[in-house]
N, C-alpha and C. Protein backbone atom coordinates (compact mmCIF):
# COMPACT_ATOMS: atom_id res chain seq x y z
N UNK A 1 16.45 -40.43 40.30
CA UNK A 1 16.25 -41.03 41.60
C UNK A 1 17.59 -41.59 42.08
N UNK A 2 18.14 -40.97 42.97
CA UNK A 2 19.28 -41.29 43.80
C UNK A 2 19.35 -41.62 45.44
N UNK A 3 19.42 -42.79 45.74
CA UNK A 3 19.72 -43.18 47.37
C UNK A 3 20.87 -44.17 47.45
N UNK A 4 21.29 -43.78 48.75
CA UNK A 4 22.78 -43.60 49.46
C UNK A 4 22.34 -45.34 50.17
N UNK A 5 22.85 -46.44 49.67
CA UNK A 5 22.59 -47.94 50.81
C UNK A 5 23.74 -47.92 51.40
N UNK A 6 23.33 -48.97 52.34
CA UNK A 6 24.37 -49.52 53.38
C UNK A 6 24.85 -51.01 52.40
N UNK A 7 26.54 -50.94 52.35
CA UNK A 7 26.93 -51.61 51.90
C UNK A 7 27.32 -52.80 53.12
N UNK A 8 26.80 -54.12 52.10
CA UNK A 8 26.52 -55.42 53.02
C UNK A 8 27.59 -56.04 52.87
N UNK A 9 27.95 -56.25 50.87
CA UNK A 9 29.62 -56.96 51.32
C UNK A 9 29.90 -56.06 49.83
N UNK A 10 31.13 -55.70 49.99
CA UNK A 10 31.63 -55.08 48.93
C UNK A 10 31.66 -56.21 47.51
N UNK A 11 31.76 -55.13 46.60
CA UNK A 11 31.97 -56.09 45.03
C UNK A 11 31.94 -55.16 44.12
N UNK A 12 32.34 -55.49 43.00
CA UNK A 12 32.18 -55.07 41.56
C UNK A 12 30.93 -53.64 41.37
N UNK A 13 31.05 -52.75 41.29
CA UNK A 13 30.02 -52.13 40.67
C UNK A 13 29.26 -52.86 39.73
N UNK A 14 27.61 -52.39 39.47
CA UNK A 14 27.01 -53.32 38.95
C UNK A 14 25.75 -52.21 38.04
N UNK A 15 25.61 -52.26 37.49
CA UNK A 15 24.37 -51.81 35.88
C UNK A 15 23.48 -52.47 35.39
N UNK A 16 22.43 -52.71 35.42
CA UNK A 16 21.30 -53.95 34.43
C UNK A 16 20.00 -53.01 34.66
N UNK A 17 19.34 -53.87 33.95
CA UNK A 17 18.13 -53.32 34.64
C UNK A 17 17.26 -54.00 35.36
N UNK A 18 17.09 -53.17 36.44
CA UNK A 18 16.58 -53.56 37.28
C UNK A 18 15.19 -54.49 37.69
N UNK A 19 15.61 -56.10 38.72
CA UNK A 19 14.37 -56.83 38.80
C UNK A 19 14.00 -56.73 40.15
N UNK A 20 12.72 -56.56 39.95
CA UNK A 20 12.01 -56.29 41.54
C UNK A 20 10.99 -57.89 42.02
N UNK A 21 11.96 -58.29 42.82
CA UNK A 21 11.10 -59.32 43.20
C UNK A 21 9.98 -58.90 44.52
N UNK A 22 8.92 -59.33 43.97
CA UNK A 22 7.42 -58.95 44.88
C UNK A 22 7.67 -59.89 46.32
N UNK A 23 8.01 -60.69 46.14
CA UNK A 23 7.74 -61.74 47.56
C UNK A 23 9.16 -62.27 47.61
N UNK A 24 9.65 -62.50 48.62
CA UNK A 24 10.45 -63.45 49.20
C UNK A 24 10.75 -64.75 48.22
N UNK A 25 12.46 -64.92 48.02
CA UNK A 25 12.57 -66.12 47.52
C UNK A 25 13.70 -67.40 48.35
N UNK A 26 14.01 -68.39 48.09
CA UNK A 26 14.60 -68.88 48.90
C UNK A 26 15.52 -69.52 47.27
N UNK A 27 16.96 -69.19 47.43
CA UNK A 27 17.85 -69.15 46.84
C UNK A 27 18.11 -70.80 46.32
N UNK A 28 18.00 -71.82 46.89
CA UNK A 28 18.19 -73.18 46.86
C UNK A 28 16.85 -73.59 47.13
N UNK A 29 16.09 -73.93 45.06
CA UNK A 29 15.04 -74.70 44.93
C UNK A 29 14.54 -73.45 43.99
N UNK A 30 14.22 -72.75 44.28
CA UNK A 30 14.00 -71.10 44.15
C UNK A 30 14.90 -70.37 42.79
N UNK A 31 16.18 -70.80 42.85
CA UNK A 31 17.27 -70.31 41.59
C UNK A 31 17.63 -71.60 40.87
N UNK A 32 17.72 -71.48 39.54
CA UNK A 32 18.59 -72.28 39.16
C UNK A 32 20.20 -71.80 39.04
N UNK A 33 20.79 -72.74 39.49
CA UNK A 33 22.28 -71.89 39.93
C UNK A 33 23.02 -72.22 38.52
N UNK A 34 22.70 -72.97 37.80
CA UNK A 34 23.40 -72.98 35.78
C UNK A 34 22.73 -71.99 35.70
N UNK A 35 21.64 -71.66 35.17
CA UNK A 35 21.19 -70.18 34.64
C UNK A 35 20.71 -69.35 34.82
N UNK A 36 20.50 -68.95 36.13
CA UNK A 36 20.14 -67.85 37.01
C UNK A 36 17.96 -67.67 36.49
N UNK A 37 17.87 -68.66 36.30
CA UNK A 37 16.13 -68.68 35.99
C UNK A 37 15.39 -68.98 37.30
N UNK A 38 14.91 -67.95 37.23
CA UNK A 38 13.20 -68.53 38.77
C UNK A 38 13.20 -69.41 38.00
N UNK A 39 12.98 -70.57 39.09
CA UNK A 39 12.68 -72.07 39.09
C UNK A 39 11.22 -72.33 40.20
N UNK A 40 11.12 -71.53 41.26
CA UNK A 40 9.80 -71.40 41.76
C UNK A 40 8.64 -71.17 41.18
N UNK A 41 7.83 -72.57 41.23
CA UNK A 41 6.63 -72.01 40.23
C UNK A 41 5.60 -71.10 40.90
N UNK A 42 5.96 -71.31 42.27
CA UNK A 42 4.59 -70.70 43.22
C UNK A 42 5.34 -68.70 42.90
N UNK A 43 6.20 -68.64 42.54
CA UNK A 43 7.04 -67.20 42.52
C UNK A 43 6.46 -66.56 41.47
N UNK A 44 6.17 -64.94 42.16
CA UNK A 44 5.39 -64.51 41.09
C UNK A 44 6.62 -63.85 39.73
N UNK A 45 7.74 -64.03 40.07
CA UNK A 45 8.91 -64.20 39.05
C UNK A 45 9.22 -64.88 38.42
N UNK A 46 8.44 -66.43 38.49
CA UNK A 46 8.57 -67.23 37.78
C UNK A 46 9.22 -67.50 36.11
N UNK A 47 10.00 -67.76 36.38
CA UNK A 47 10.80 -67.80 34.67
C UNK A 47 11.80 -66.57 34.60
N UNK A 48 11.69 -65.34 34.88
CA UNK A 48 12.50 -64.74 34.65
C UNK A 48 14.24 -65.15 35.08
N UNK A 49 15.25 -64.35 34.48
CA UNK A 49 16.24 -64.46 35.09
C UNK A 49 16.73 -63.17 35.43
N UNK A 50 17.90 -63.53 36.77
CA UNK A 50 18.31 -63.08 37.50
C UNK A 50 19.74 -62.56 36.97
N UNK A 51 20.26 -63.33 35.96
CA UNK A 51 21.76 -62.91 35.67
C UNK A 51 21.69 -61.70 34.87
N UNK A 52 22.41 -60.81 35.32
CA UNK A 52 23.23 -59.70 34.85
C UNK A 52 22.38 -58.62 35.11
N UNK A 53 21.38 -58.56 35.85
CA UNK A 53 20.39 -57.80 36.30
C UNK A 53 20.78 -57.26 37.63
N UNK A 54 20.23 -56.47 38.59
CA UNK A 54 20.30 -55.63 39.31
C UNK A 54 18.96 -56.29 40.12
N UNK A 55 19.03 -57.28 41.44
CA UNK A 55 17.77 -57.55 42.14
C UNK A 55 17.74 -57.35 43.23
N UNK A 56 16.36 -56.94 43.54
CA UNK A 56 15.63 -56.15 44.44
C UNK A 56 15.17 -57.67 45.37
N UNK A 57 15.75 -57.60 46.35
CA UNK A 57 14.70 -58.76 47.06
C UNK A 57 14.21 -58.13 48.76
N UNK A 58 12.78 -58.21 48.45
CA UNK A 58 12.00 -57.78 49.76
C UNK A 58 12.30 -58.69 51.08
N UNK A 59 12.93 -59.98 50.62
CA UNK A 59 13.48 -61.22 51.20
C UNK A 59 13.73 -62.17 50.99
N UNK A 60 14.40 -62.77 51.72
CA UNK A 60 14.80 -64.37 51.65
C UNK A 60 14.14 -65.41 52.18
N UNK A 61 13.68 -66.49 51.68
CA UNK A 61 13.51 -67.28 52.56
C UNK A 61 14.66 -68.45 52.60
N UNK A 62 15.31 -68.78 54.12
CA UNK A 62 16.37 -69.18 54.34
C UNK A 62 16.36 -70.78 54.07
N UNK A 63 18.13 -70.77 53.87
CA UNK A 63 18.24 -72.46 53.82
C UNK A 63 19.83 -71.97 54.08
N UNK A 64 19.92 -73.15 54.34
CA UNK A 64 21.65 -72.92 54.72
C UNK A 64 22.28 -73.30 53.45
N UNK A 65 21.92 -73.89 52.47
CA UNK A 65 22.66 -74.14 50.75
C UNK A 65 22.17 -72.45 50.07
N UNK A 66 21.43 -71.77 50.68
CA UNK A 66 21.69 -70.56 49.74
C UNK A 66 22.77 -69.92 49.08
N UNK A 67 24.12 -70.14 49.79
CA UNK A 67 25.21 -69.59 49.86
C UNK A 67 26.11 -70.36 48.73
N UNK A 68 25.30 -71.29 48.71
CA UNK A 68 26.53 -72.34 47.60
C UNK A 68 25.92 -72.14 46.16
N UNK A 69 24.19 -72.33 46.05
CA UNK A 69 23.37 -71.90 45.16
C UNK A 69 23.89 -69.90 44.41
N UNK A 70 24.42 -68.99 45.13
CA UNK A 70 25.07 -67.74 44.67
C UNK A 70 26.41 -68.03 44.50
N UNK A 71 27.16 -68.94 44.92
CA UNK A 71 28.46 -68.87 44.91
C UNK A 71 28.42 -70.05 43.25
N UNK A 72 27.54 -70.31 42.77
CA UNK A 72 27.54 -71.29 41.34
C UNK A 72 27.20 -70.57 40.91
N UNK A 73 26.57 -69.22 40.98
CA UNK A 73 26.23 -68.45 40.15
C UNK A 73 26.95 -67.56 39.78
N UNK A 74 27.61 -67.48 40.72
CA UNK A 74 28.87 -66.00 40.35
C UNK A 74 29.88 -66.87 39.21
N UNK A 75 29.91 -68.04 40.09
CA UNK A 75 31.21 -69.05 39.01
C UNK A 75 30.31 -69.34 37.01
N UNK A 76 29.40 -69.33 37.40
CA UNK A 76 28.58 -69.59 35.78
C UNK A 76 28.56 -68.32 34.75
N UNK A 77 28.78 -67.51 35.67
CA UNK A 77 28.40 -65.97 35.23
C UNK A 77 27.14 -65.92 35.17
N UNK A 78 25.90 -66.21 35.98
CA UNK A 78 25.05 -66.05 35.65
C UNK A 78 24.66 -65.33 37.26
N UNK A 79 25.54 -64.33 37.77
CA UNK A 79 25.10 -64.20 39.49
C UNK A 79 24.11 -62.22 38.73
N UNK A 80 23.82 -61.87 39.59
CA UNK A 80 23.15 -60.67 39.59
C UNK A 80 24.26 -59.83 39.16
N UNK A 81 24.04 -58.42 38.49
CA UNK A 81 25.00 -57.45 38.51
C UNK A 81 25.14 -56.82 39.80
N UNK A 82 24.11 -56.45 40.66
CA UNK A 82 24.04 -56.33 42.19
C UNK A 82 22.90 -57.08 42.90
N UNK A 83 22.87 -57.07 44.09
CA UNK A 83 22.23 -57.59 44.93
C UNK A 83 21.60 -56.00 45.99
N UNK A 84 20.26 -56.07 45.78
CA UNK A 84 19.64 -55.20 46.54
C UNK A 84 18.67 -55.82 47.89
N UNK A 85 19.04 -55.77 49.12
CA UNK A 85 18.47 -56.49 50.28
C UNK A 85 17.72 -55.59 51.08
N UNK A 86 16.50 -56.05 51.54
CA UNK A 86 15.94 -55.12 52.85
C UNK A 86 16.73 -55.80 54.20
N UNK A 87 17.24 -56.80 54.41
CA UNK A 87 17.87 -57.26 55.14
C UNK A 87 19.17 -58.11 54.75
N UNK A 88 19.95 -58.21 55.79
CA UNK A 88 20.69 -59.29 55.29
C UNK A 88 20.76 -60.31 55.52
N UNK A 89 21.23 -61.04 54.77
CA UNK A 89 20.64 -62.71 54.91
C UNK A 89 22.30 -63.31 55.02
N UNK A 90 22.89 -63.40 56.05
CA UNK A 90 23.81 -64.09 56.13
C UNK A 90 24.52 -65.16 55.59
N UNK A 91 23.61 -65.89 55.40
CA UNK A 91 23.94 -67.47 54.83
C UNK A 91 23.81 -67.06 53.47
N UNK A 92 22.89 -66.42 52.72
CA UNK A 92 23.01 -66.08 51.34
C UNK A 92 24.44 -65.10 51.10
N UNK A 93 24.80 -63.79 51.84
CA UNK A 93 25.79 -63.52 51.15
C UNK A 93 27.65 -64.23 51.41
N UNK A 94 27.25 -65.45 52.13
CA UNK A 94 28.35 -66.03 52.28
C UNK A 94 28.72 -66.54 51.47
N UNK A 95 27.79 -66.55 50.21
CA UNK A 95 28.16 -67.38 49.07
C UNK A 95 28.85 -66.24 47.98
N UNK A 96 28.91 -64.80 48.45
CA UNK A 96 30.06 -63.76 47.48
C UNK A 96 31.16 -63.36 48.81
N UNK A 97 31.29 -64.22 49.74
CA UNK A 97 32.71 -63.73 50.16
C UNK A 97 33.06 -64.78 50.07
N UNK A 98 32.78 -66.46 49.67
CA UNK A 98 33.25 -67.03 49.26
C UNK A 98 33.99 -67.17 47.67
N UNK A 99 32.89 -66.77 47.30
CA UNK A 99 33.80 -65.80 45.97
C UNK A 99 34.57 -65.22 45.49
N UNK A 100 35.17 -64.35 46.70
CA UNK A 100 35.84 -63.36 46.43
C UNK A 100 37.10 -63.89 46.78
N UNK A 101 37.00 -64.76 48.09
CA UNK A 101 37.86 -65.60 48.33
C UNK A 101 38.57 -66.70 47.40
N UNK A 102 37.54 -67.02 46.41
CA UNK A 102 38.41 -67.86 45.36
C UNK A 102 39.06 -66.93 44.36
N UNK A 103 38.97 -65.58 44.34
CA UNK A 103 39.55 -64.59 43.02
C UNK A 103 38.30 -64.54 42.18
N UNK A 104 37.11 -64.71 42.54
CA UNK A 104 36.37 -64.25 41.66
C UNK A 104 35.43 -62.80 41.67
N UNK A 105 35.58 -62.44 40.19
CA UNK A 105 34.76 -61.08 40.23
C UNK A 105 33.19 -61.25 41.12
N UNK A 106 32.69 -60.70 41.69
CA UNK A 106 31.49 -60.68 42.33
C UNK A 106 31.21 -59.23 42.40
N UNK A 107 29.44 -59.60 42.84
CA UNK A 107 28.54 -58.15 42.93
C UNK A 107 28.30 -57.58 44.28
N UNK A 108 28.33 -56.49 43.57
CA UNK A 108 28.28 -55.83 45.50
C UNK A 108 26.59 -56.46 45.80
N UNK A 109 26.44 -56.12 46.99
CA UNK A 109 25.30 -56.43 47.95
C UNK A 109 25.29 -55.19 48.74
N UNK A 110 23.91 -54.73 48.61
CA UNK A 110 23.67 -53.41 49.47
C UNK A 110 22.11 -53.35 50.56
N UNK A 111 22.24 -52.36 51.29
CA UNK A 111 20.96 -52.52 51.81
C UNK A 111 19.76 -51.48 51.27
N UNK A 112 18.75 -51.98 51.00
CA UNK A 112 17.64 -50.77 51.00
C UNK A 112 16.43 -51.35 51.10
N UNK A 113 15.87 -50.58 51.95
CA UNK A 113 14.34 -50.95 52.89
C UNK A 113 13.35 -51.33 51.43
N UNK A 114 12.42 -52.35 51.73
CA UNK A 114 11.93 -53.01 51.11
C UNK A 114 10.95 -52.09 50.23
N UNK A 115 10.00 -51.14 51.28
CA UNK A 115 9.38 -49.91 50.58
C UNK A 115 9.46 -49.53 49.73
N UNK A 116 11.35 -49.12 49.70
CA UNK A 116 11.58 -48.10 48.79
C UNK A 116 12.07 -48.89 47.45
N UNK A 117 11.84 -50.25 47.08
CA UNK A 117 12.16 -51.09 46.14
C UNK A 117 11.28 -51.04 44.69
N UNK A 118 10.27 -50.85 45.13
CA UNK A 118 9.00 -50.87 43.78
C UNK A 118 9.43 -49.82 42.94
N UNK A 119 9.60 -48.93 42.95
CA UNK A 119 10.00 -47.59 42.23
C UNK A 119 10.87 -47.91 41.22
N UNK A 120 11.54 -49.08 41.08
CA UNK A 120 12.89 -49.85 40.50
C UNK A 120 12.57 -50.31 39.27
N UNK A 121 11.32 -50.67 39.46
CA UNK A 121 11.33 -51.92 38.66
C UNK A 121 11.19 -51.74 37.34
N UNK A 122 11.77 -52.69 36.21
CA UNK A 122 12.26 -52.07 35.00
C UNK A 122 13.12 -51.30 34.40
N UNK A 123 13.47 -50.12 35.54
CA UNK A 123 14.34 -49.38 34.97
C UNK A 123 15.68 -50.00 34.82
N UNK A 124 16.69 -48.52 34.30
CA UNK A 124 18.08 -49.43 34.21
C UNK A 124 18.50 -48.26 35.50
N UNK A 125 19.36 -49.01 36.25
CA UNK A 125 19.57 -48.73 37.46
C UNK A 125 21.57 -49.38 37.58
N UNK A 126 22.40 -48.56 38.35
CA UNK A 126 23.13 -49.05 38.61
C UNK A 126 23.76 -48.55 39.89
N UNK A 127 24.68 -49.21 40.90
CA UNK A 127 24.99 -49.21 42.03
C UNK A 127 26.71 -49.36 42.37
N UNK A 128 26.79 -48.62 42.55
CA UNK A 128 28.53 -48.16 42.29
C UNK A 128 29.02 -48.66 43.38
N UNK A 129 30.65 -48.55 43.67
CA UNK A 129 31.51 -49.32 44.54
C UNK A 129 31.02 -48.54 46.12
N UNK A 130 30.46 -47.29 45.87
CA UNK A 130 29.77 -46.83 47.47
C UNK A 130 28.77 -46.82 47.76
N UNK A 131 27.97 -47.65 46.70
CA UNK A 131 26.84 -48.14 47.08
C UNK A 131 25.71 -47.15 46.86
N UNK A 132 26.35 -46.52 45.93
CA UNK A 132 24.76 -45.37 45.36
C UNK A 132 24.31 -45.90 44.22
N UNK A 133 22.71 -46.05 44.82
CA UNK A 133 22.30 -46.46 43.17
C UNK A 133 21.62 -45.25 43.55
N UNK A 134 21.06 -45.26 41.42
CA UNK A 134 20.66 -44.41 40.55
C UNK A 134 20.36 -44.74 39.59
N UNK A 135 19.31 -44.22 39.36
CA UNK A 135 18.52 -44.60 37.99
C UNK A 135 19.50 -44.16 36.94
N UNK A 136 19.81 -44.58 35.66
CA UNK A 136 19.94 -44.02 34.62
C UNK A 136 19.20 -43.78 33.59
């Protein structure tokens, strides 16, 4: 399984396997930004983590600290290996061009329609500097 995204902000090629979040999360309250753990109990992701994984998010729900909440995560090493979006969430990926801006390694961010996200889940999946993911 191979599709072509729209790249949102460039970064690092990225490999994990892949987490498919079912519902919408909101990055600040929602992440813990030390260890990349769902911290939402109402989230049906609850507990898992997010670091070094490959995530699928159907959406965001917004806050304007989202951006600082990813930008502690990239600095902890605990940020995603990529970021997979049905949209983009502005204020969330301001927190990897702030990143990048300090010299730090960061993950790309790409686009792909929410639909086509379920198909993901579990596998090991990775998403290269042009933004093709592919199952491996």
């Amino acid at each position: 399984m191979r599709f072509q995204t729209e790249i949102l902000v460039r970064g690092q090629a990225g490999t994990g396997e892949a987490l498919v979040f079912t519902q919408p999360i909101s990055f600040w309250g929602g992440i813990d930004p030390t260890s990349g753990r769902v911290t939402d109990v109402r989230h049906p992701q609850h507990g898992a983590s997010i670091a070094g994984r490959v995530l699928f998010l159907p959406g965001t729900i917004g806050s304007s600290s989202a951006s600082a909440v990813l930008l502690e995560l990239v600095y902890a090493n605990h940020a995603p290996a990529a970021l997979i979006m049905d949209a983009p969430d502005a204020i969330l990926l301001l927190g990897l061009l702030v990143a990048q801006e300090m010299g730090w390694p960061t993950p790309i961010a790409v686009r792909l329609k929410a639909a086509e996200q379920g198909g993901f889940a579990g596998q090991t999946v990775s998403v290269g500097e042009d933004g093709l993911l592919k199952v491996l």
